[in-house]
N, C-alpha and C. Protein backbone atom coordinates (compact mmCIF):
# COMPACT_ATOMS: atom_id res chain seq x y z
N UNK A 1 -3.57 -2.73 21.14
CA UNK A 1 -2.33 -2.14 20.62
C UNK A 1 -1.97 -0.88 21.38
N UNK A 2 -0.28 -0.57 21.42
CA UNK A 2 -0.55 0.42 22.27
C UNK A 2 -0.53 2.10 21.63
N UNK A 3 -1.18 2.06 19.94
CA UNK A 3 -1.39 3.27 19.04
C UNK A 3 -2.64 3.30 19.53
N UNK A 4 -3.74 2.77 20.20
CA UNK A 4 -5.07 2.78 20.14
C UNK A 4 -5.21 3.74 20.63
N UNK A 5 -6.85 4.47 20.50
CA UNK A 5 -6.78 5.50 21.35
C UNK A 5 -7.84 4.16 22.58
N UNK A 6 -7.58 5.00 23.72
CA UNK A 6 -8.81 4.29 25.08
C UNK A 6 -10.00 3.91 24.28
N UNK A 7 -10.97 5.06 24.03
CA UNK A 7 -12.09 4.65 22.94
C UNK A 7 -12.28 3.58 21.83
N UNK A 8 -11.21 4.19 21.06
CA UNK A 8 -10.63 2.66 19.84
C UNK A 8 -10.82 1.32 20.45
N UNK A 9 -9.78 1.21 21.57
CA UNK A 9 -9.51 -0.21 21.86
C UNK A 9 -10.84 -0.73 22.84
N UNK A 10 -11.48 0.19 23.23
CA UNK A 10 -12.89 -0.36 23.93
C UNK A 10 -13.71 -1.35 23.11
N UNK A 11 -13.97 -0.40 21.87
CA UNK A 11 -14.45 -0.76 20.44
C UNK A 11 -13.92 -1.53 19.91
N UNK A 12 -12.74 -2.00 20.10
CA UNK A 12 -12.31 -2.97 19.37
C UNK A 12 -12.44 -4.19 19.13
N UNK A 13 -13.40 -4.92 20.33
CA UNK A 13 -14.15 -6.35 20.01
C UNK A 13 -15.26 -5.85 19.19
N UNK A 14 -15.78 -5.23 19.33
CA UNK A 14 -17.67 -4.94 18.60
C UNK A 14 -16.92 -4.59 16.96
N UNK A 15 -15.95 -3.68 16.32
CA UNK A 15 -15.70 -3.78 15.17
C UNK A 15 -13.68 -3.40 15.34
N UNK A 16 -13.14 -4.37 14.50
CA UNK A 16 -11.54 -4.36 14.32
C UNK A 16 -11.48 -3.32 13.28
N UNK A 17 -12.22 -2.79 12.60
CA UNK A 17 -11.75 -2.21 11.17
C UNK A 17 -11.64 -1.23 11.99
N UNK A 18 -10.81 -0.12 11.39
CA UNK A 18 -10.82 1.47 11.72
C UNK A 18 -11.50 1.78 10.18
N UNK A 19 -12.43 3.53 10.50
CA UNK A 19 -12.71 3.71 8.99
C UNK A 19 -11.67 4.55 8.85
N UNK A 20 -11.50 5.02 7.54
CA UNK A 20 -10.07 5.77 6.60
C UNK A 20 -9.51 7.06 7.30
N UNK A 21 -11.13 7.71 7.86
CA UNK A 21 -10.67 9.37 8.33
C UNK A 21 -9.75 8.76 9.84
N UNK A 22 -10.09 7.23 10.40
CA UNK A 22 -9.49 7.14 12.04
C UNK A 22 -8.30 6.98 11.54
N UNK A 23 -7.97 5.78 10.55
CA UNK A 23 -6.41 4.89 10.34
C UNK A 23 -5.75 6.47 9.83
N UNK A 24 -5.91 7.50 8.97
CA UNK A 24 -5.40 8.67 8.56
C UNK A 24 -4.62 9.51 10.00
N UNK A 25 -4.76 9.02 11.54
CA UNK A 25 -4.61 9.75 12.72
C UNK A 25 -3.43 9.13 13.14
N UNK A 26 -2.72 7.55 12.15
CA UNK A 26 -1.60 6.50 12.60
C UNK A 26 -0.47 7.00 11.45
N UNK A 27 -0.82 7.54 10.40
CA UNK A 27 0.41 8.02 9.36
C UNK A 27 1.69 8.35 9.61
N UNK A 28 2.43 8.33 9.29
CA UNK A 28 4.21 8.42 8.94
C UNK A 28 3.91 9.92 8.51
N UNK A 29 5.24 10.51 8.76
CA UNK A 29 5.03 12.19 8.21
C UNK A 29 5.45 12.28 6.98
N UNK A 30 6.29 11.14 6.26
CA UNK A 30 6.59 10.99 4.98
C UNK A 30 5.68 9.86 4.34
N UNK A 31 4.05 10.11 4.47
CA UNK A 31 3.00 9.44 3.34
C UNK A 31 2.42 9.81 2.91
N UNK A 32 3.60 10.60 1.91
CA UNK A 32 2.80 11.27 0.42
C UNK A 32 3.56 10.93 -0.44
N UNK A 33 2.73 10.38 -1.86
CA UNK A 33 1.46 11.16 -1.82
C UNK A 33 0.52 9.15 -1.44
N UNK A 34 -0.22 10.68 -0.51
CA UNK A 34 -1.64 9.47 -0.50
C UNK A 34 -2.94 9.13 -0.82
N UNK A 35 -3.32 7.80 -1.29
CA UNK A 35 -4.23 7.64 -1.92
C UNK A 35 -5.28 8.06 -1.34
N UNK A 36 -6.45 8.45 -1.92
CA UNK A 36 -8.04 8.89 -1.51
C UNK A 36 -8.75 7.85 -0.84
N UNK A 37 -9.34 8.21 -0.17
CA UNK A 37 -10.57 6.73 0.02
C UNK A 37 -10.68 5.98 -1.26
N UNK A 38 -11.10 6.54 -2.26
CA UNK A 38 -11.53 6.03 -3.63
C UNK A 38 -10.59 4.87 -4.09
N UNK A 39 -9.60 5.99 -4.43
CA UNK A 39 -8.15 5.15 -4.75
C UNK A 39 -7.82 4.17 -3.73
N UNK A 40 -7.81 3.93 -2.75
CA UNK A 40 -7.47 2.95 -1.69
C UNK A 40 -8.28 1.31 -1.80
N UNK A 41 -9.79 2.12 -2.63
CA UNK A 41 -10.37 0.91 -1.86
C UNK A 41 -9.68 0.43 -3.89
N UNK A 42 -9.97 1.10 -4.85
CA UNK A 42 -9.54 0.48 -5.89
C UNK A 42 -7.67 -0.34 -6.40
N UNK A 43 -7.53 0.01 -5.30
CA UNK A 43 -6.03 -0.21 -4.98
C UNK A 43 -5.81 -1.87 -4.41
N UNK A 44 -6.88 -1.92 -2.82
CA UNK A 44 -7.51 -3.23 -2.50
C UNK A 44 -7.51 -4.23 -3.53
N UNK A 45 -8.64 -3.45 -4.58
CA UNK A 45 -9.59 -4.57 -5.55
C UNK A 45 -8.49 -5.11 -6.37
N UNK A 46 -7.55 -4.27 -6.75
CA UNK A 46 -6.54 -4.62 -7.73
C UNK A 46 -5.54 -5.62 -7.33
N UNK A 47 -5.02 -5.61 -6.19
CA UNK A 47 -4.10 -6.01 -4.96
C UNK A 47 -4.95 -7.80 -5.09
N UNK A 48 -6.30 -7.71 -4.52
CA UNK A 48 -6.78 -8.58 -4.23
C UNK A 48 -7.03 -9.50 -5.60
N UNK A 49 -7.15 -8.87 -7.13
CA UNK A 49 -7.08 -9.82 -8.12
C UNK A 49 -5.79 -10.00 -8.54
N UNK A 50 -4.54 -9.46 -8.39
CA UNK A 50 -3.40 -9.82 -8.38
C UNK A 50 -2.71 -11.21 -7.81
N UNK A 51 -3.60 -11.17 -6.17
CA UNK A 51 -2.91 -12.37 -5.72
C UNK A 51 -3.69 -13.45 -6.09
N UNK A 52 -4.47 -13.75 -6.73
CA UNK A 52 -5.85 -14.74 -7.27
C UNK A 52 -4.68 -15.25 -8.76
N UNK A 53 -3.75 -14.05 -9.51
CA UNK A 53 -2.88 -14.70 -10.12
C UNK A 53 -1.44 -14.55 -9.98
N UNK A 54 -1.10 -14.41 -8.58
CA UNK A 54 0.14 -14.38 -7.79
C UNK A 54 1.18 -13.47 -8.64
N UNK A 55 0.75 -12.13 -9.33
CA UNK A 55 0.91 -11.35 -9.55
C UNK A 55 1.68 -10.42 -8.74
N UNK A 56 2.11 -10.41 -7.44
CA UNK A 56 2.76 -9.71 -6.36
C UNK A 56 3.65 -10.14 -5.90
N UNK A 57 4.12 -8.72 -5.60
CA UNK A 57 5.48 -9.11 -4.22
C UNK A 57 5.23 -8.53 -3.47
N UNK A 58 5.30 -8.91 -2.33
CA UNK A 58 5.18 -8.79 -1.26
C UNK A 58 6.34 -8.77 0.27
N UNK A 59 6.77 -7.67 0.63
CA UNK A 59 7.57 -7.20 1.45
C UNK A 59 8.51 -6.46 1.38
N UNK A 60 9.62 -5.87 2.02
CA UNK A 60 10.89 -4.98 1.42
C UNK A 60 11.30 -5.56 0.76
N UNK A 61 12.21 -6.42 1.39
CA UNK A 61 13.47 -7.53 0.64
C UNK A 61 12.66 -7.65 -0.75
N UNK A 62 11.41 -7.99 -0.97
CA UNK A 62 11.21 -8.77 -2.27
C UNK A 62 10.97 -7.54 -3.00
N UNK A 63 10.27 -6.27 -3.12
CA UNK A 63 9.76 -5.58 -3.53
C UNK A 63 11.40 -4.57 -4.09
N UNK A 64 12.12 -4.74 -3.10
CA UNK A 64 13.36 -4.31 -3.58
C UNK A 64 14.03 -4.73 -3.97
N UNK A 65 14.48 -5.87 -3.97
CA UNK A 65 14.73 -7.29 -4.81
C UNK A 65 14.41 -6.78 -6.77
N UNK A 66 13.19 -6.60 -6.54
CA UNK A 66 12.28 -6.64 -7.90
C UNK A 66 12.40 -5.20 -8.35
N UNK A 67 12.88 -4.39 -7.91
CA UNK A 67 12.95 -2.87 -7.90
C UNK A 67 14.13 -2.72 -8.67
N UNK A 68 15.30 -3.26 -8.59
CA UNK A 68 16.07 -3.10 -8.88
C UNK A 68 16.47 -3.71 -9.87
N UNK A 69 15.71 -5.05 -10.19
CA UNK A 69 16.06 -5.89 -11.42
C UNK A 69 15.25 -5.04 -12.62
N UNK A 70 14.69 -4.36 -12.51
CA UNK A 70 14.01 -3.31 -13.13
C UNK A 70 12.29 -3.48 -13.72
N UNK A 71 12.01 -4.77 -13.10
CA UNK A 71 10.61 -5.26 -12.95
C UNK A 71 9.53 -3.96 -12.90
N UNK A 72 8.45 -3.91 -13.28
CA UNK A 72 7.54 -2.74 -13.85
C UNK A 72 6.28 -2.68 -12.91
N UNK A 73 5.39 -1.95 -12.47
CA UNK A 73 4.57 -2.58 -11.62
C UNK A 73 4.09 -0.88 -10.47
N UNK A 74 3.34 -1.24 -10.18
CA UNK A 74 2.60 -0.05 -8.95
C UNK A 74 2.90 -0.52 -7.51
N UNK A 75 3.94 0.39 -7.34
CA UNK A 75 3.93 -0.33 -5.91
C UNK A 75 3.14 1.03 -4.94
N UNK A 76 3.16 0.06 -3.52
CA UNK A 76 2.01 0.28 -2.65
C UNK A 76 2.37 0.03 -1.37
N UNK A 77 2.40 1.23 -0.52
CA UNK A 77 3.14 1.24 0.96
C UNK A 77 2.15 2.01 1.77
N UNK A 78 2.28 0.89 3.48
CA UNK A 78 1.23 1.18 4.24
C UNK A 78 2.53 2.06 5.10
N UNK A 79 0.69 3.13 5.05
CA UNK A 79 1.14 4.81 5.68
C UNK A 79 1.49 4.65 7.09
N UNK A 80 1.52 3.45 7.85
CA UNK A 80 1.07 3.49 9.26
C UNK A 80 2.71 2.78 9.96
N UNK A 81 3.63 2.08 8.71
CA UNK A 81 4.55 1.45 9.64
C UNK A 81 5.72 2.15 9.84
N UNK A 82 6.25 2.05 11.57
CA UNK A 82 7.06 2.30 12.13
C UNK A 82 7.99 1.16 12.38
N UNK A 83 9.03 1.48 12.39
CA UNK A 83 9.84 2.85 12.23
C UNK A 83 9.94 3.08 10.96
N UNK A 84 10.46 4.00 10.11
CA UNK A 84 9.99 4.42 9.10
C UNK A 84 11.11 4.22 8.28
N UNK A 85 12.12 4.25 8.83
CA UNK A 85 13.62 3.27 8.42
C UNK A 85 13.25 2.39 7.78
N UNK A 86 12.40 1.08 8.02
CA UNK A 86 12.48 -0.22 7.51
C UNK A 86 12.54 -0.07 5.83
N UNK A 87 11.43 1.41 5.19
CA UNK A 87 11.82 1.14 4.14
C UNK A 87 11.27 2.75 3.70
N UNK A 88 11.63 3.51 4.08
CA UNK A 88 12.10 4.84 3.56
C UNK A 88 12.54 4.86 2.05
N UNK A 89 13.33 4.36 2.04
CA UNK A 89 14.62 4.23 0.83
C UNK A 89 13.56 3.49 -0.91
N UNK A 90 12.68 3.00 -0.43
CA UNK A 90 11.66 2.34 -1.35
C UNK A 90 11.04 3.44 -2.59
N UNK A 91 10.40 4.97 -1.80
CA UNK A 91 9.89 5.61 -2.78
C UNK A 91 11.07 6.51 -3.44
N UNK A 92 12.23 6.37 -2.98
CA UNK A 92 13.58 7.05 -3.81
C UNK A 92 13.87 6.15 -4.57
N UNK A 93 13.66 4.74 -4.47
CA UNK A 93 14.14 3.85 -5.67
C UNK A 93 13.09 4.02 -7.11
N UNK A 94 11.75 3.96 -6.38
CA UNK A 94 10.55 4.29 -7.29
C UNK A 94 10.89 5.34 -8.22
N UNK A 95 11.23 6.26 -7.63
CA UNK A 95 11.18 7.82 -8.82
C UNK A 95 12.14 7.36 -9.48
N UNK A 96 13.75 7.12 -8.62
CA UNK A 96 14.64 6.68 -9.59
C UNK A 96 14.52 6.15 -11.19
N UNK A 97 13.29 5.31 -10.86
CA UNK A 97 13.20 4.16 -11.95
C UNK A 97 11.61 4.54 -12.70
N UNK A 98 11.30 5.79 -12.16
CA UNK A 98 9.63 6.24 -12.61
C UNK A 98 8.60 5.45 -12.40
N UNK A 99 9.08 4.57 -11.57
CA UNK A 99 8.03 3.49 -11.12
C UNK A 99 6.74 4.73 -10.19
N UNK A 100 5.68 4.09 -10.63
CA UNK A 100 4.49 4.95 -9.81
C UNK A 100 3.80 4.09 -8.30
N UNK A 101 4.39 5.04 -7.32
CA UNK A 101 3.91 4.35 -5.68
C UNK A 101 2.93 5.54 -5.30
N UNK A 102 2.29 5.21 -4.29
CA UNK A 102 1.19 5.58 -3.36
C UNK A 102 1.18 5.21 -1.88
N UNK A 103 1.15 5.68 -1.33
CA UNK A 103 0.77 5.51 0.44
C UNK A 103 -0.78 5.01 0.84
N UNK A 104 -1.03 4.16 1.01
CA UNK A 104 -2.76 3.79 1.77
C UNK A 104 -1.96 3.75 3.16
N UNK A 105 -3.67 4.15 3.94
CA UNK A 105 -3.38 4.33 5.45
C UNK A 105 -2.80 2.85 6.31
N UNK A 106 -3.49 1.86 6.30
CA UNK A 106 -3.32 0.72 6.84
C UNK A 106 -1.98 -0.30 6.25
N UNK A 107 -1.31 -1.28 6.99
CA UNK A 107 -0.54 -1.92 6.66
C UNK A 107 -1.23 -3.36 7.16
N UNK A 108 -2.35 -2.83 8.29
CA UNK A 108 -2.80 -4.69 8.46
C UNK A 108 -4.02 -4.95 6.79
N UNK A 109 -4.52 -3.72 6.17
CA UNK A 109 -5.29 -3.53 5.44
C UNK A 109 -4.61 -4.31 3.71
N UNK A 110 -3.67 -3.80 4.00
CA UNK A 110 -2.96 -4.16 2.87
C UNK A 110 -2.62 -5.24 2.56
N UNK A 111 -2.25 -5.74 3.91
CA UNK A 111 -1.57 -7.26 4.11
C UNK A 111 -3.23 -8.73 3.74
N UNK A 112 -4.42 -8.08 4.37
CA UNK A 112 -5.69 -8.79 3.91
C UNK A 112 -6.04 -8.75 2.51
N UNK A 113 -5.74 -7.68 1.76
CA UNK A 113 -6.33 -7.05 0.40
C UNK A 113 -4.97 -8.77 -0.36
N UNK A 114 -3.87 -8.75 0.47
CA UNK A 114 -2.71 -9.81 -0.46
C UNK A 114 -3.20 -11.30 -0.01
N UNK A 115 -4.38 -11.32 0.41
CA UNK A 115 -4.94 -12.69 0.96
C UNK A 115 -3.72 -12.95 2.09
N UNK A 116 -2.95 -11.99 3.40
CA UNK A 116 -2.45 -12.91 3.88
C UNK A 116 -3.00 -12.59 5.63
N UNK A 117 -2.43 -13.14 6.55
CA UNK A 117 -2.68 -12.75 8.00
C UNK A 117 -1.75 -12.07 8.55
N UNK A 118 -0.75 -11.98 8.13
CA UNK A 118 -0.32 -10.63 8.21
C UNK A 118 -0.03 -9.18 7.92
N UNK A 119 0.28 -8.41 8.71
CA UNK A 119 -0.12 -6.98 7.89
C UNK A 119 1.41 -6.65 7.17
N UNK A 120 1.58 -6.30 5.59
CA UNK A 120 2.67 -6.06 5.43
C UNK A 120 2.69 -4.55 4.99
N UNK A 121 3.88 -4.13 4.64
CA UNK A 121 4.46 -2.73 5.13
C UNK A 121 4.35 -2.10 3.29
N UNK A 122 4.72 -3.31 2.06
CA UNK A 122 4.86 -2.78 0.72
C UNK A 122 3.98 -3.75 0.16
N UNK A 123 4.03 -3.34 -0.89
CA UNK A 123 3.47 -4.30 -2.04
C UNK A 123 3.69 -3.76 -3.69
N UNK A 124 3.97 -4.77 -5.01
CA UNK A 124 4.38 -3.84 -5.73
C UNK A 124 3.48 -5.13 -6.20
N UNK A 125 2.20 -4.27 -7.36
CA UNK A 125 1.41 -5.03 -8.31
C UNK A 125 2.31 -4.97 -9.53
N UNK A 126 2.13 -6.19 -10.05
CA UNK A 126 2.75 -6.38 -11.54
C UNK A 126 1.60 -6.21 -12.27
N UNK A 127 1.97 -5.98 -13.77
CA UNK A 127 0.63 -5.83 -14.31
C UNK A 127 0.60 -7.52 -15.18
N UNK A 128 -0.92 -7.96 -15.45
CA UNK A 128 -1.30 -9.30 -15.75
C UNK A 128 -2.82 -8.82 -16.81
N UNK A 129 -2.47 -9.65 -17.88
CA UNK A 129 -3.82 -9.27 -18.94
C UNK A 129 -5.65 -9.85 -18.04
N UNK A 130 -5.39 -10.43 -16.85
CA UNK A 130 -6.59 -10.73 -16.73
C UNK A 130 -7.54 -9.59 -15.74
N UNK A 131 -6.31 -8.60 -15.04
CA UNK A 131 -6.89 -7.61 -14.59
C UNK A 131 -6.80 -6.58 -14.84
N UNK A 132 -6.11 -6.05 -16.40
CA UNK A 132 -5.25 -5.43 -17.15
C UNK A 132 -6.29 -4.17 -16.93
N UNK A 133 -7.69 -4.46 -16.95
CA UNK A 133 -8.58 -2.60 -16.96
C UNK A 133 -8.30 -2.33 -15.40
N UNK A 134 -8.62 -2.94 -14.48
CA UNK A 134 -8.32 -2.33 -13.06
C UNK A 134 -7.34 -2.03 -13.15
N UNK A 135 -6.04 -2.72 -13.22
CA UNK A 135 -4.73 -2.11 -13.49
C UNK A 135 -4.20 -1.04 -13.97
N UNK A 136 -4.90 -0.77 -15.34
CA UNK A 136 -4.90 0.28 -15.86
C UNK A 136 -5.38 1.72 -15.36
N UNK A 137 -6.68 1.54 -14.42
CA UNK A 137 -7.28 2.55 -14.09
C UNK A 137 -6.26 2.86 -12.73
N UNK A 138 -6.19 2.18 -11.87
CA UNK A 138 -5.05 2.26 -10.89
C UNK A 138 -3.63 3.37 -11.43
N UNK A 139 -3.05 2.55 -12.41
CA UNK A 139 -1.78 3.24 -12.72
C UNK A 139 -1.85 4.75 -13.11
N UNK A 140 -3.15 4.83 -14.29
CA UNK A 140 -3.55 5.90 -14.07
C UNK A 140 -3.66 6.91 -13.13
N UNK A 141 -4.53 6.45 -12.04
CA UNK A 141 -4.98 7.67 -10.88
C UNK A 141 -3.47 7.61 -9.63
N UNK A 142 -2.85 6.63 -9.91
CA UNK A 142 -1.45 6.72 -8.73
C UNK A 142 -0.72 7.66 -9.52
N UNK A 143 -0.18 7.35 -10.98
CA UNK A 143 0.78 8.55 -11.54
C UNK A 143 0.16 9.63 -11.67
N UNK A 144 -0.89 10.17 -11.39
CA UNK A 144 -1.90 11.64 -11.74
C UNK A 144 -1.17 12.10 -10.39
N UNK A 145 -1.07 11.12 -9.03
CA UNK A 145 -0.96 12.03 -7.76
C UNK A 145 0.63 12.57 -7.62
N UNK A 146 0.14 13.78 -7.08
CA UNK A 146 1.72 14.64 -6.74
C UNK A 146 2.43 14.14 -6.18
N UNK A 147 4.09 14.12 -6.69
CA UNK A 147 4.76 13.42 -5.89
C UNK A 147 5.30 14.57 -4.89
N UNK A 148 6.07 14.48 -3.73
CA UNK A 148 6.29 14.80 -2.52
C UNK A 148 7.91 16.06 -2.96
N UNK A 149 8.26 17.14 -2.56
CA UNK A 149 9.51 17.68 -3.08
C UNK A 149 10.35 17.16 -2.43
């Protein structure tokens, strides 16, 4: 890729993952607020039992689509995609509507956590009674974080 650093992309057959403190060096200057390591990886877990009951949307169009019909849910935007246009306009709809979002570093990260092969840019969890305590603990620690002035 051409964000890599020389080093990175040397490394990049022996391991693809970046860890949190590297992907934190690819951020947008507007990804806040952002989740912790902690929160990120519990963000994953939640993400990942969501799509087990297709609990998600997945992309702008749909996530804004669903934003506006006034659908309820945690949404979730990777800190890393450019240009920053594509969906800027997403965490102004959020507050609008008190919906609670978060920034994680990765967008190819996010896009694996939704079972798919590609990396996507949003994601908005609905809430579902079978993952209703992760969910819960999630919504919790995303609305605790500061939002941005």
């Amino acid at each position: 890729m051409a964000r890599e650093k020389p080093e990175a992309a040397a490394g990049a057959e022996a391991t693809p993952e970046l860890s949190y403190r590297e992907q934190l060096d690819f951020l947008n200057p507007i990804a806040q607020p952002l989740a912790s390591r902690k929160l990120t990886r519990k963000l994953y877990k939640c993400i990942r039992k969501a799509a087990k009951h297709k609990q998600l949307r997945r992309g702008v169009k749909e996530v804004q689509k669903f934003i506006n019909k006034g659908e309820k849910g945690i949404t979730v935007l990777a800190g890393d995609t450019l240009p920053i246009d594509v969906y800027c306009h997403i965490p102004i709809m959020c507050e609008d509507r008190s919906l609670p979002y978060a920034y994680v570093p990765s967008k190819s990260d996010l896009g694996a956590a939704a079972g798919s092969k590609r990396p996507t840019c949003v994601i908005m969890i609905k809430p579902h009674e079978d993952y209703q305590e992760t969910y819960d603990e999630c919504l919790e620690e995303v609305s605790a974080l500061p939002l941005p002035l």
